[in-house]
N, C-alpha and C. Protein backbone atom coordinates (compact mmCIF):
# COMPACT_ATOMS: atom_id res chain seq x y z
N UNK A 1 0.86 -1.17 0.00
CA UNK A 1 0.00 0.00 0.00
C UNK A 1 0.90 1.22 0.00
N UNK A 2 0.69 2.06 -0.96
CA UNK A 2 1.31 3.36 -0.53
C UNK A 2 1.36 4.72 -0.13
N UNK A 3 2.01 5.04 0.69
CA UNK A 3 2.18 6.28 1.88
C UNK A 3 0.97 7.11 0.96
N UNK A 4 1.07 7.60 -0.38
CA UNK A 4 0.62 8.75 -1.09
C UNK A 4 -1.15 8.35 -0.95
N UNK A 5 -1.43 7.20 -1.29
CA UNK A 5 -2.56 6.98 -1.07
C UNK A 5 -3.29 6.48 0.29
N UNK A 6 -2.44 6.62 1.46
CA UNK A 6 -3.07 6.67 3.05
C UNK A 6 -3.45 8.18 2.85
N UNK A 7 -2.32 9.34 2.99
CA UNK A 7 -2.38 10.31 3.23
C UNK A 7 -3.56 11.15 2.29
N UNK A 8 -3.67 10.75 0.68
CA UNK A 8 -4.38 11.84 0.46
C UNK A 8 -5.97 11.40 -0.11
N UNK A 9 -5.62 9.80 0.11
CA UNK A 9 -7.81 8.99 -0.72
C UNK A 9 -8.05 8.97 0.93
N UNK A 10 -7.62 8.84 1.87
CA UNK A 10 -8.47 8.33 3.12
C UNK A 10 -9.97 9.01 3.27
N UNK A 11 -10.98 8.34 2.89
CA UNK A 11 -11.87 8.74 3.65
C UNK A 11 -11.86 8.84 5.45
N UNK A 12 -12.32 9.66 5.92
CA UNK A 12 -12.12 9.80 7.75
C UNK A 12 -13.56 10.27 7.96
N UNK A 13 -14.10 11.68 7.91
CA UNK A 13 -15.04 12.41 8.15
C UNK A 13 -16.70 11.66 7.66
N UNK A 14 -17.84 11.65 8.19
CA UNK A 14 -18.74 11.84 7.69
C UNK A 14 -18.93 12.51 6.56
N UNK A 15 -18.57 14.01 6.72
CA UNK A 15 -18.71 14.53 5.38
C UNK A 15 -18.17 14.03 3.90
N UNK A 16 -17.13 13.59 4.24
CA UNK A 16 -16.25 12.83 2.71
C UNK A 16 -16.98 11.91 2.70
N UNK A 17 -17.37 10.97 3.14
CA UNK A 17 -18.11 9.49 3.20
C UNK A 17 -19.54 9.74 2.25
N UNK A 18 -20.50 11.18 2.77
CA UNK A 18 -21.35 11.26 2.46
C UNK A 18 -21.07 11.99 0.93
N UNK A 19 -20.17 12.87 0.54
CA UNK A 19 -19.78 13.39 -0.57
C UNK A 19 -19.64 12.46 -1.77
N UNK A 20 -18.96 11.37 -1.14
CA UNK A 20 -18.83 10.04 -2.17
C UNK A 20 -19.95 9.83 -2.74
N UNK A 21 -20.61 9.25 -1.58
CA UNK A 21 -22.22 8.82 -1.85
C UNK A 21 -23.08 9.55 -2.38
N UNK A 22 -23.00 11.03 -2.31
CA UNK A 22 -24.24 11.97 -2.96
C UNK A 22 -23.41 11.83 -4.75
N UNK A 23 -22.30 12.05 -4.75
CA UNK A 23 -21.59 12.09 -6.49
C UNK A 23 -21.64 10.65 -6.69
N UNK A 24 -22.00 9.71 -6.03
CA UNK A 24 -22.01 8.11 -7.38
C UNK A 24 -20.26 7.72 -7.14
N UNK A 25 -19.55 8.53 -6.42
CA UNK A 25 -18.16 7.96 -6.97
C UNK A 25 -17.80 6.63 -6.17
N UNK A 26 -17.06 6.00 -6.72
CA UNK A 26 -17.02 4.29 -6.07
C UNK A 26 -15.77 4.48 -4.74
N UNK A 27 -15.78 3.86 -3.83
CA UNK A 27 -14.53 3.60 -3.27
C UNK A 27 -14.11 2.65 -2.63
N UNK A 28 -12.90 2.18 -2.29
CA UNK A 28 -12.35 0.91 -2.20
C UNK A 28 -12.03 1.03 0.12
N UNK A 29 -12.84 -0.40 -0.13
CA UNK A 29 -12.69 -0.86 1.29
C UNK A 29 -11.47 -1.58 1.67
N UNK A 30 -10.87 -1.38 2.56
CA UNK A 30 -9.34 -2.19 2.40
C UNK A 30 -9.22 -2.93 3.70
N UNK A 31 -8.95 -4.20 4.22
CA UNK A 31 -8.89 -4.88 5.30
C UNK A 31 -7.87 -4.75 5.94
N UNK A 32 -7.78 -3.64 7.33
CA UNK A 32 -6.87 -3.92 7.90
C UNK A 32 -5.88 -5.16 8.22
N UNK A 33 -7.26 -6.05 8.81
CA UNK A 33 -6.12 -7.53 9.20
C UNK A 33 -5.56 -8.24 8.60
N UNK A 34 -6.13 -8.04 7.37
CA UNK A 34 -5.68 -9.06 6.29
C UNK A 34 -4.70 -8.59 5.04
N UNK A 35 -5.22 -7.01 5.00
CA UNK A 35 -4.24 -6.03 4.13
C UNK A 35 -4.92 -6.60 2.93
N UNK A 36 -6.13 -6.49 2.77
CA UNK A 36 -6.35 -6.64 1.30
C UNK A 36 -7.68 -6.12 0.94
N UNK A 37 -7.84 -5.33 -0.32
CA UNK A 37 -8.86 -4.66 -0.81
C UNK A 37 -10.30 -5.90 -0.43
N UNK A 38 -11.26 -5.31 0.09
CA UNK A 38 -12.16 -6.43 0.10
C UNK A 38 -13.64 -5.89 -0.28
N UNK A 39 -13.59 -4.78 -1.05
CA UNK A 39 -14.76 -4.36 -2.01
C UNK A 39 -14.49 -2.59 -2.68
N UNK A 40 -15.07 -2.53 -4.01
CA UNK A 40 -14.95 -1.83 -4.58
C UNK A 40 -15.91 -1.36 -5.32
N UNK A 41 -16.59 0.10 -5.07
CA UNK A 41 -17.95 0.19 -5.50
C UNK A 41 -18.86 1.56 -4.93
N UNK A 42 -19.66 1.59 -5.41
CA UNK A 42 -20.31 2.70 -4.65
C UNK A 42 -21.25 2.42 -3.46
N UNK A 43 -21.10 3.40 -2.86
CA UNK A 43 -21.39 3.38 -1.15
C UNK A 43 -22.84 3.46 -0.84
N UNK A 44 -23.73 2.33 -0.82
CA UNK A 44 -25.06 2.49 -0.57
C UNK A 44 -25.92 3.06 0.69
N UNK A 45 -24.85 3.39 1.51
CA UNK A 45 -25.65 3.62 2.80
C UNK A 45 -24.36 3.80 3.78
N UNK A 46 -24.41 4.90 4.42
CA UNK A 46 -23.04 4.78 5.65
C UNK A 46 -24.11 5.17 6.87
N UNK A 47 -23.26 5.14 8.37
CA UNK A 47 -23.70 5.69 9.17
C UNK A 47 -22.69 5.68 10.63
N UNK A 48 -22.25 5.87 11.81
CA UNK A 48 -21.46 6.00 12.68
C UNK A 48 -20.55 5.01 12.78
N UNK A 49 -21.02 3.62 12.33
CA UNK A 49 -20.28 2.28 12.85
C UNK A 49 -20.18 1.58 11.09
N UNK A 50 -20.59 1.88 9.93
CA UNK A 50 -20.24 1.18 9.43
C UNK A 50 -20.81 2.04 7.74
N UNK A 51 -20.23 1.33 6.67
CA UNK A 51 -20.84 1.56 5.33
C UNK A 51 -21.20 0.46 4.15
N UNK A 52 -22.20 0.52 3.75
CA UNK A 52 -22.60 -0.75 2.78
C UNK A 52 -22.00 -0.55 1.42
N UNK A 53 -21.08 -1.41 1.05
CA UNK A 53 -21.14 -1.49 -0.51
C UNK A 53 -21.45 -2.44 -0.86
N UNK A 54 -22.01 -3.04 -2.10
CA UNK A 54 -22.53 -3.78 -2.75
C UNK A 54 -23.05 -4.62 -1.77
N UNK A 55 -24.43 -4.12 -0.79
CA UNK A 55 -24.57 -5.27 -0.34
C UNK A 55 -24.23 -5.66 1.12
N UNK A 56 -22.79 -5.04 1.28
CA UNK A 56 -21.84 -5.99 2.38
C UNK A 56 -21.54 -4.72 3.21
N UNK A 57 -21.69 -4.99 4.59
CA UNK A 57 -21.60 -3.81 5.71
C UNK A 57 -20.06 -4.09 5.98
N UNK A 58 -19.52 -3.04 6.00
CA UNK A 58 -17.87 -3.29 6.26
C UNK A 58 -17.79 -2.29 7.68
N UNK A 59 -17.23 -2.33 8.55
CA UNK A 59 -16.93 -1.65 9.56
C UNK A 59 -16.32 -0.26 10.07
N UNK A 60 -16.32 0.30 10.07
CA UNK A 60 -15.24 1.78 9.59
C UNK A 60 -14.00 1.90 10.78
N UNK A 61 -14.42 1.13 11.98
CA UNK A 61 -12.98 1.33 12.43
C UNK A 61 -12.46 -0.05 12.29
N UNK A 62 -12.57 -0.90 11.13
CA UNK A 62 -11.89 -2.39 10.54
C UNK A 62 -11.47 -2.19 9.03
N UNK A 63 -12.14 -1.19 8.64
CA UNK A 63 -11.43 -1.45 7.28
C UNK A 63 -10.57 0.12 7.03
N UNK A 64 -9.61 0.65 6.28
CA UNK A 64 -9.74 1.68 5.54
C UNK A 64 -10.33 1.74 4.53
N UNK A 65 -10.87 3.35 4.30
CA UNK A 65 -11.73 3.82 2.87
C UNK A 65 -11.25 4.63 2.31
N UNK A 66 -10.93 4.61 0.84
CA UNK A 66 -9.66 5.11 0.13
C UNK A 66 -11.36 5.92 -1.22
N UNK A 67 -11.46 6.97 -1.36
CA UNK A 67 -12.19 7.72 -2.21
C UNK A 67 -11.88 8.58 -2.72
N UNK A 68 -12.35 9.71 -3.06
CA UNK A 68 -12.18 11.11 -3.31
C UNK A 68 -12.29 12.04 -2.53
N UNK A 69 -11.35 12.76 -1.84
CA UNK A 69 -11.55 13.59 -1.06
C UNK A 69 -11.45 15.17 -0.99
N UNK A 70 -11.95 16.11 -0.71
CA UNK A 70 -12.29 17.30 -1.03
C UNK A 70 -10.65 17.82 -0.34
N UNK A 71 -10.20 18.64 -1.90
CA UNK A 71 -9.30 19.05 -1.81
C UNK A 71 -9.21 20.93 -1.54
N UNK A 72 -8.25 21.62 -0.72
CA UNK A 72 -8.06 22.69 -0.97
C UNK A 72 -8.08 23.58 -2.02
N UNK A 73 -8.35 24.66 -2.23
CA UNK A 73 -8.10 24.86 -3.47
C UNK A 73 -7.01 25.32 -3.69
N UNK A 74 -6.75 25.46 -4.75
CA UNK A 74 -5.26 26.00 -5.03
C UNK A 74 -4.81 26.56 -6.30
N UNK A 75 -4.49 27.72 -5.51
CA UNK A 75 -4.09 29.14 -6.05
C UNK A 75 -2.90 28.88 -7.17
N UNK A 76 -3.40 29.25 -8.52
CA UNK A 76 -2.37 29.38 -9.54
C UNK A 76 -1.18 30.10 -9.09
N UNK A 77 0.02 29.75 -9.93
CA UNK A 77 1.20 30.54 -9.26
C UNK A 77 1.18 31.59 -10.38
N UNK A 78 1.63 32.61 -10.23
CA UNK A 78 1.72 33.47 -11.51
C UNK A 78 3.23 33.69 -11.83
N UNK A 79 3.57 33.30 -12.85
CA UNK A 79 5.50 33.13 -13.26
C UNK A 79 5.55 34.87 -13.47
């Protein structure tokens, strides 16, 4: 797994979780214990303890959630 993608797909917040889910965008559930992706897809339903994809309730403090996350904006440089 790499550093670039802990630090900048982590879903953490409610709000990112729910952002996913209102845009359709898919994101990948990853198994801590086992270290391996264990669903990939869009997010049918989240709530304090857990989120459904396809189906399958995954845990949120057992898996990481790697999505799209709302970035800063950022200011053109002017040369």
């Amino acid at each position: 797994m790499n550093l670039h993608k802990w630090k900048n797909r982590s879903l953490v917040t409610d709000a990112e979780f729910a952002r996913n889910m209102k845009l359709g965008y898919p994101v990948e559930a990853f198994c801590i214990t086992t270290c391996k992706t264990v669903a990939y897809g869009k997010i049918e339903h989240i709530d304090n303890e857990s989120v459904i994809i396809h189906g399958q309730r995954f845990r949120r403090n057992g898996c990481a959630f790697f999505g799209l996350i709302s970035s800063p904006n950022v200011e053109a440089k002017s040369s």
